[in-house]
Structure formats: structure tokens, C-alpha cells
Protein backbone atom coordinates (compact mmCIF):
# COMPACT_ATOMS: atom_id res chain seq x y z
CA UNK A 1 0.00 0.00 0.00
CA UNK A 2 1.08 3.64 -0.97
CA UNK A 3 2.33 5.54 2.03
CA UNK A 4 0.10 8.78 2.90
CA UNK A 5 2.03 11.86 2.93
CA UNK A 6 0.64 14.89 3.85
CA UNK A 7 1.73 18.55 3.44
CA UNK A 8 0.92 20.67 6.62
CA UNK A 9 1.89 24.53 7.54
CA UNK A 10 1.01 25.62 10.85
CA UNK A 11 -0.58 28.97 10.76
CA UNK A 12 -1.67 30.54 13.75
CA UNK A 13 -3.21 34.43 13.74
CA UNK A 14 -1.54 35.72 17.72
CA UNK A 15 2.45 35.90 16.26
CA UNK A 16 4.05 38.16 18.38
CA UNK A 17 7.31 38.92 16.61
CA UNK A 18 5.70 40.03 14.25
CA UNK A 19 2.27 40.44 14.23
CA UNK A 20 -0.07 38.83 11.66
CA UNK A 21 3.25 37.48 10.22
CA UNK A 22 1.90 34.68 8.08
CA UNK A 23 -0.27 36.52 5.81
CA UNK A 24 2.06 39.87 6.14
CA UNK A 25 2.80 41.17 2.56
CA UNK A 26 6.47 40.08 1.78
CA UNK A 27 6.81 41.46 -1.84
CA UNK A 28 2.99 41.64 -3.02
CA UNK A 29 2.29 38.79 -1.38
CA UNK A 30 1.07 36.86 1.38
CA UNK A 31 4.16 34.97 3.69
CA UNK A 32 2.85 31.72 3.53
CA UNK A 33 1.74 31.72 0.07
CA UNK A 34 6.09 30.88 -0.57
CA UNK A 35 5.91 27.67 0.90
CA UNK A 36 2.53 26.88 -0.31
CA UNK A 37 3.09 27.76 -3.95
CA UNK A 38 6.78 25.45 -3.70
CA UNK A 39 4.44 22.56 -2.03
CA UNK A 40 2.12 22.57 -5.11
CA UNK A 41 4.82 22.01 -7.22
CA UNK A 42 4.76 18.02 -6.18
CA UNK A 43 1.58 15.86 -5.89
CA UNK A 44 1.28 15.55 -1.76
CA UNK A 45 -1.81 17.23 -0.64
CA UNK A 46 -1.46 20.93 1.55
CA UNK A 47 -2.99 21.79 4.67
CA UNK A 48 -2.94 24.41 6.77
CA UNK A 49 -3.61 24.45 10.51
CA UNK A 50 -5.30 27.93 11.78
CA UNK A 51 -7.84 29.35 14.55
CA UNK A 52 -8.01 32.60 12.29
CA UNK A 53 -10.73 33.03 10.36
CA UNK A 54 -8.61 35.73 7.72
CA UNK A 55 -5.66 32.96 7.61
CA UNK A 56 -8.05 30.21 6.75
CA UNK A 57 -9.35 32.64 4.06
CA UNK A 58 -6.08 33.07 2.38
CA UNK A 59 -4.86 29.71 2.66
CA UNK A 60 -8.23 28.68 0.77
CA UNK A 61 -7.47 31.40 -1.56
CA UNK A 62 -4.51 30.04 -2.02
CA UNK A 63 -6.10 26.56 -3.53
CA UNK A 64 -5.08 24.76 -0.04
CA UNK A 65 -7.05 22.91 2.46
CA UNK A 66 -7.60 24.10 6.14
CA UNK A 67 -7.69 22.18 9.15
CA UNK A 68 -9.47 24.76 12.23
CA UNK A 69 -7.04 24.00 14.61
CA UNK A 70 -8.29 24.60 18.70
CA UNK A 71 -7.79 28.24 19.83
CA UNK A 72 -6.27 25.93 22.99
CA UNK A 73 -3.81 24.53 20.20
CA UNK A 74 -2.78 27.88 18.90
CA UNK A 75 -1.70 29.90 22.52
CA UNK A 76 1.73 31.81 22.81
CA UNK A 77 2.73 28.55 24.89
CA UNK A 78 0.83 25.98 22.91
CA UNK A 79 3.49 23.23 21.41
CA UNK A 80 3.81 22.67 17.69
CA UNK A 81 3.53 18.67 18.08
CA UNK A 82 0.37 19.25 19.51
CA UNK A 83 -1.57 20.87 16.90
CA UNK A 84 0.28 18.16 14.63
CA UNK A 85 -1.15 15.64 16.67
CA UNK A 86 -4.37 16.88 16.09
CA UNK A 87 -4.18 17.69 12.04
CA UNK A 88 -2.31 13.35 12.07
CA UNK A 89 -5.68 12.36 13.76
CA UNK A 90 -7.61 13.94 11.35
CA UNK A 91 -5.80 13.18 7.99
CA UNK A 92 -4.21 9.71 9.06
CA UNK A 93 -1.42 10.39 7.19
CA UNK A 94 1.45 7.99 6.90
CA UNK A 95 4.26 10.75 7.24
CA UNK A 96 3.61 14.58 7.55
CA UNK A 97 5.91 17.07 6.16
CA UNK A 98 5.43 20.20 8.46
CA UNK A 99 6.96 23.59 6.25
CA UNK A 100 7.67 26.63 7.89
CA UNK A 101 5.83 29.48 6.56
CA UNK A 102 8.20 31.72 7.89
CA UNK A 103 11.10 30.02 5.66
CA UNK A 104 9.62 31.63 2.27
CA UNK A 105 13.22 31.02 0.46
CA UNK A 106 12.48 26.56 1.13
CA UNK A 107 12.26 25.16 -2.27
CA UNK A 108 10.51 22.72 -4.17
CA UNK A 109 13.58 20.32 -4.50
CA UNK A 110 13.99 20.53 -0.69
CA UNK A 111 10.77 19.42 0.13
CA UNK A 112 10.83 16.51 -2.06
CA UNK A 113 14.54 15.87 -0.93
CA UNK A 114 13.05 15.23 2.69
CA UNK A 115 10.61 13.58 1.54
CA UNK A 116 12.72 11.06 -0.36
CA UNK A 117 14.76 10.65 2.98
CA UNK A 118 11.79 10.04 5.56
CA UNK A 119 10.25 7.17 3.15
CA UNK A 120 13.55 5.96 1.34
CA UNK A 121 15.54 5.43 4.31
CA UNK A 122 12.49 4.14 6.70
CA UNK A 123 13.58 7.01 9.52
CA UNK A 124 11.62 8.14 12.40
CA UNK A 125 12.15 11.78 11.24
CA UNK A 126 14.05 14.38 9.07
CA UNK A 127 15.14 18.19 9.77
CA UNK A 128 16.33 20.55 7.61
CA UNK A 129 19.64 21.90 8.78
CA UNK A 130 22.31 24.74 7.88
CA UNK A 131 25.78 24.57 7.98
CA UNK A 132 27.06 27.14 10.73
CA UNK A 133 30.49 28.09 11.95
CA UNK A 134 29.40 30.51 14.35
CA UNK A 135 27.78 27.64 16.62
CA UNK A 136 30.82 25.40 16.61
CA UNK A 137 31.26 24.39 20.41
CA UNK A 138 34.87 26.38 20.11
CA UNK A 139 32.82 29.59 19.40
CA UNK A 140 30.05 29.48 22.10
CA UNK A 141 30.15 29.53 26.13
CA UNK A 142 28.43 30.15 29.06
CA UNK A 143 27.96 34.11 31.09
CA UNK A 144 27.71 34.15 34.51
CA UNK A 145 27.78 37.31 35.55
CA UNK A 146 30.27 38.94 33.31
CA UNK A 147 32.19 35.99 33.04
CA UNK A 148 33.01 33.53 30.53
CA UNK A 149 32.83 29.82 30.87
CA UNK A 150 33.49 27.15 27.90
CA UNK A 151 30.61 24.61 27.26
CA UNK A 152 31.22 21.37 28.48
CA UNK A 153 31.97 20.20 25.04
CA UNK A 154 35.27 18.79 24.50
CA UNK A 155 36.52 22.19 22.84
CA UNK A 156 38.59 24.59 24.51
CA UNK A 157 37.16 28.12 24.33
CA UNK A 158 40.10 29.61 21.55
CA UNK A 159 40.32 30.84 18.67
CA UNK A 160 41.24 28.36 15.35
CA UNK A 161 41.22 27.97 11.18
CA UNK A 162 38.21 27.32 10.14
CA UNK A 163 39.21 25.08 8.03
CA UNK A 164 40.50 22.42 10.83
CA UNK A 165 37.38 22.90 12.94
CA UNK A 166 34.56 20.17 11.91
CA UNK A 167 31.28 21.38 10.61
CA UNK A 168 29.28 21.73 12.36
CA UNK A 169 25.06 22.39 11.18
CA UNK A 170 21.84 23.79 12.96
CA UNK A 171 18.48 23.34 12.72
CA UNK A 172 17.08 26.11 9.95
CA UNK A 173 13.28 25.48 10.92
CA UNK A 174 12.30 25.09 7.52
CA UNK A 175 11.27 21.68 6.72
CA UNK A 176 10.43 18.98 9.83
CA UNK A 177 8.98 15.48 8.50
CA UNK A 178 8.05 12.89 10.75
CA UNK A 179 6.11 8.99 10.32
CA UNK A 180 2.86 8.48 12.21
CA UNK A 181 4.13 6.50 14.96
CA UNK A 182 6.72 9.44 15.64
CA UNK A 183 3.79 11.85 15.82
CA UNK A 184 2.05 9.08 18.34
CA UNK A 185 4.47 9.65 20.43
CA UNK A 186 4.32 13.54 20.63
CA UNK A 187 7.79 14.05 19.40
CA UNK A 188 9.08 16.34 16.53
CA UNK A 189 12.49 13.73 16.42
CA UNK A 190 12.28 10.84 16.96
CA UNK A 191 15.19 8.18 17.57
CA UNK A 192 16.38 7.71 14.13
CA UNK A 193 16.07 11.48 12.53
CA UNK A 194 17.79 12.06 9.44
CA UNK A 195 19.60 15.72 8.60
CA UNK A 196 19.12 17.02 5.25
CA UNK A 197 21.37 20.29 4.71
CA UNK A 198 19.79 23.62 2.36
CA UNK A 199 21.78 26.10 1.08
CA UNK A 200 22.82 29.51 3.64
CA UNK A 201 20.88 31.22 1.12
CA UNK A 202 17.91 29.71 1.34
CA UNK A 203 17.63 29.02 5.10
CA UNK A 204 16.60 32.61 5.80
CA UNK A 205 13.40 32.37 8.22
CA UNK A 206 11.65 35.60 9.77
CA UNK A 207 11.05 36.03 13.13
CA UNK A 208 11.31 40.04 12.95
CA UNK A 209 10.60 42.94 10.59
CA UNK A 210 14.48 43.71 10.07
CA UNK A 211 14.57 39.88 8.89
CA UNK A 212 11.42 41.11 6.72
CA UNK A 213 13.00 43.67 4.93
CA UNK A 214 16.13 41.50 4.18
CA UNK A 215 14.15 38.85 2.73
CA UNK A 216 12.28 40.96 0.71
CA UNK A 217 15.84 42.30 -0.44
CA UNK A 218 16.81 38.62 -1.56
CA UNK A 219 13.63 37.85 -3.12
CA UNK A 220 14.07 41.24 -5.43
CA UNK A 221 17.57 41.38 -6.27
């Protein structure tokens, strides 16, 4: 039997950041319609999760389906796996591919690259990551006070070349997929997760209006 994969963007109306941040105008058009319009560009069905009536309007504008998530599931403090949990029990999807609408430079070929890992390669999970030399343990440390005190890492708090330090890579929040059984559980990562690494470029994800106007910058040049 085919293996159910579902599309989902969560997309709730109280962002704080950034208020009304997933259907703010980045370039003529809505923020979520990015990921949305990349989604369509495979054959896995798209839903978005809101508790905002003018969100659900524009996904549906957007050719999209809507699940109404709980206004209890869409709080400042409410958890992302649980208003997945409640959009799995609904679709009974196999896997779910959660997008970030907030990561409008994700890409087609990214999607599907996930995708490809989470049902190829039988994993509990896959994250999209980012290469990033600034969070090397070398680089980072704990303040007390004013003063400094190296991670308990391995790595010595000092400067070195780049180029003998590992890589190291973050999450980007773009792209989360996870199987059914993973969602069961209420986790986001589950025992075997997978890494699949985008391009600096196009892990930019918007949390504030400076990051806003620099997106709309990349999108235009």
C-alpha cells in the first residue's frame, strides 16, 4: 500500500514577533503563500492548521485545504507537536511534512529531498539543517555574571582555522517530516532522525521585521 504523505503549515493568527506574520505582505504577497506555492509544485496534498478566520481565508485562496485548529492549540505557549497531533488524527497520514511558513526562500527540491529521505531510508524523522560556523562548540560559552565559561563540550574556548574545525550544522526550521508513529508519540524527532542540509541562502526564516526587509531584499535582487 502507498504511504500517505501529507503537506501541513502551521498557521496561527496571535504571532508576536511580528504580528499577523503569516499573511504579512512580503513582496505583493502573502508569507505563507512561498511555501505553499513550492508545495504545489509536487503531488502531496497541503494543509494548513489555523484558529483565524482571515488565515483560513487566504490559505483557501490560495487553492489549499484548512484544518481549524483549537484556539487551545494555537496559545503563545501551545506546542507545535500538539496541533500536529491533532491535524495526524484527522488526515491519518502515513508521514507529515510540516513547512515553515516563515522560511519563504524553502524550495521545491527541498521538500521533495526530505521527503525522499523520511520514506527511502524508513527514519523516524528528518530536519532541515544549515551549515554554521558561528555555533561550533569552540565559538560558544556560558555568562555568569560577566564571566566567561566554555561549554562542556570537548573544545577549549580559543580561537582556530576554520578550516581544521569540523562542521558543524543547525536546525534552519524550515522543513520537519516525521512517520505516524513518531507523531504518536508527541515528538518532533524521533530516535532515528535524518539531517538534510539547504543552502545559507535559502535558510533565511523571519522572526522580525528587520529579517522582513532583508528577505524581501533577496527575493528582489
Amino acid at each position: 500500500m502507498k504511504n500517505k504523505i501529507v503537506i501541513l503549515v502551521l498557521a496561527r493568527g496571535q504571532s508576536k514577533g511580528v504580528p499577523r506574520k503569516n499573511i504579512k505582505l512580503l513582496n505583493g504577497k502573502p508569507l505563507m503563500a512561498y511555501v505553499i506555492e513550492e508545495a504545489k509544485k509536487l503531488s502531496y496534498p497541503i494543509y494548513v492548521s489555523t484558529e483565524d478566520p482571515e488565515i483560513k481565508e487566504v490559505a483557501l485562496g490560495l487553492g489549499v485545504n484548512v484544518i481549524d485548529r483549537p484556539e487551545k492549540l494555537a496559545k503563545d505557549d501551545s506546542r507545535s507537536i500538539d496541533a500536529i497531533r491533532h491535524a495526524q488524527r484527522q488526515l491519518k497520514a502515513d508521514y507529515i511534512i510540516l513547512l515553515n511558513a516563515c522560511c519563504p526562500l524553502t524550495k521545491a527540491e527541498d521538500i521533495k529531498n526530505c521527503v525522499d529521505i523520511l520514506t527511502g531510508e524508513k527514519c523516524d524523522s528528518v530536519v532541515s539543517l544549515v551549515e554554521d560556523f558561528s555555533s561550533h562548540p569552540s565559538k560558544i560559552c556560558n555568562l555568569i555574571g560577566n564571566r566567561v565559561y566554555p561549554i562542556q563540550t570537548g573544545y577549549t574556548f580559543q580561537t582556530a582555522e576554520r578550516q581544521k574545525l569540523n562542521k558543524v550544522f543547525k536546525r534552519n526550521t524550515a522543513i520537519y517530516g516525521m512517520s505516524k508513529n513518531t507523531i504518536r508519540k508527541g515528538l518532533l524527532f524521533g530516535k532515528d532522525t535524518r539531517g538534510y542540509v539547504m543552502s545559507r541562502e535559502n535558510s533565511w526564516d523571519i522572526n522580525t521585521l528587520w529579517d522582513f526587509e532583508i528577505c524581501e531584499f533577496l527575493i528582489t535582487k
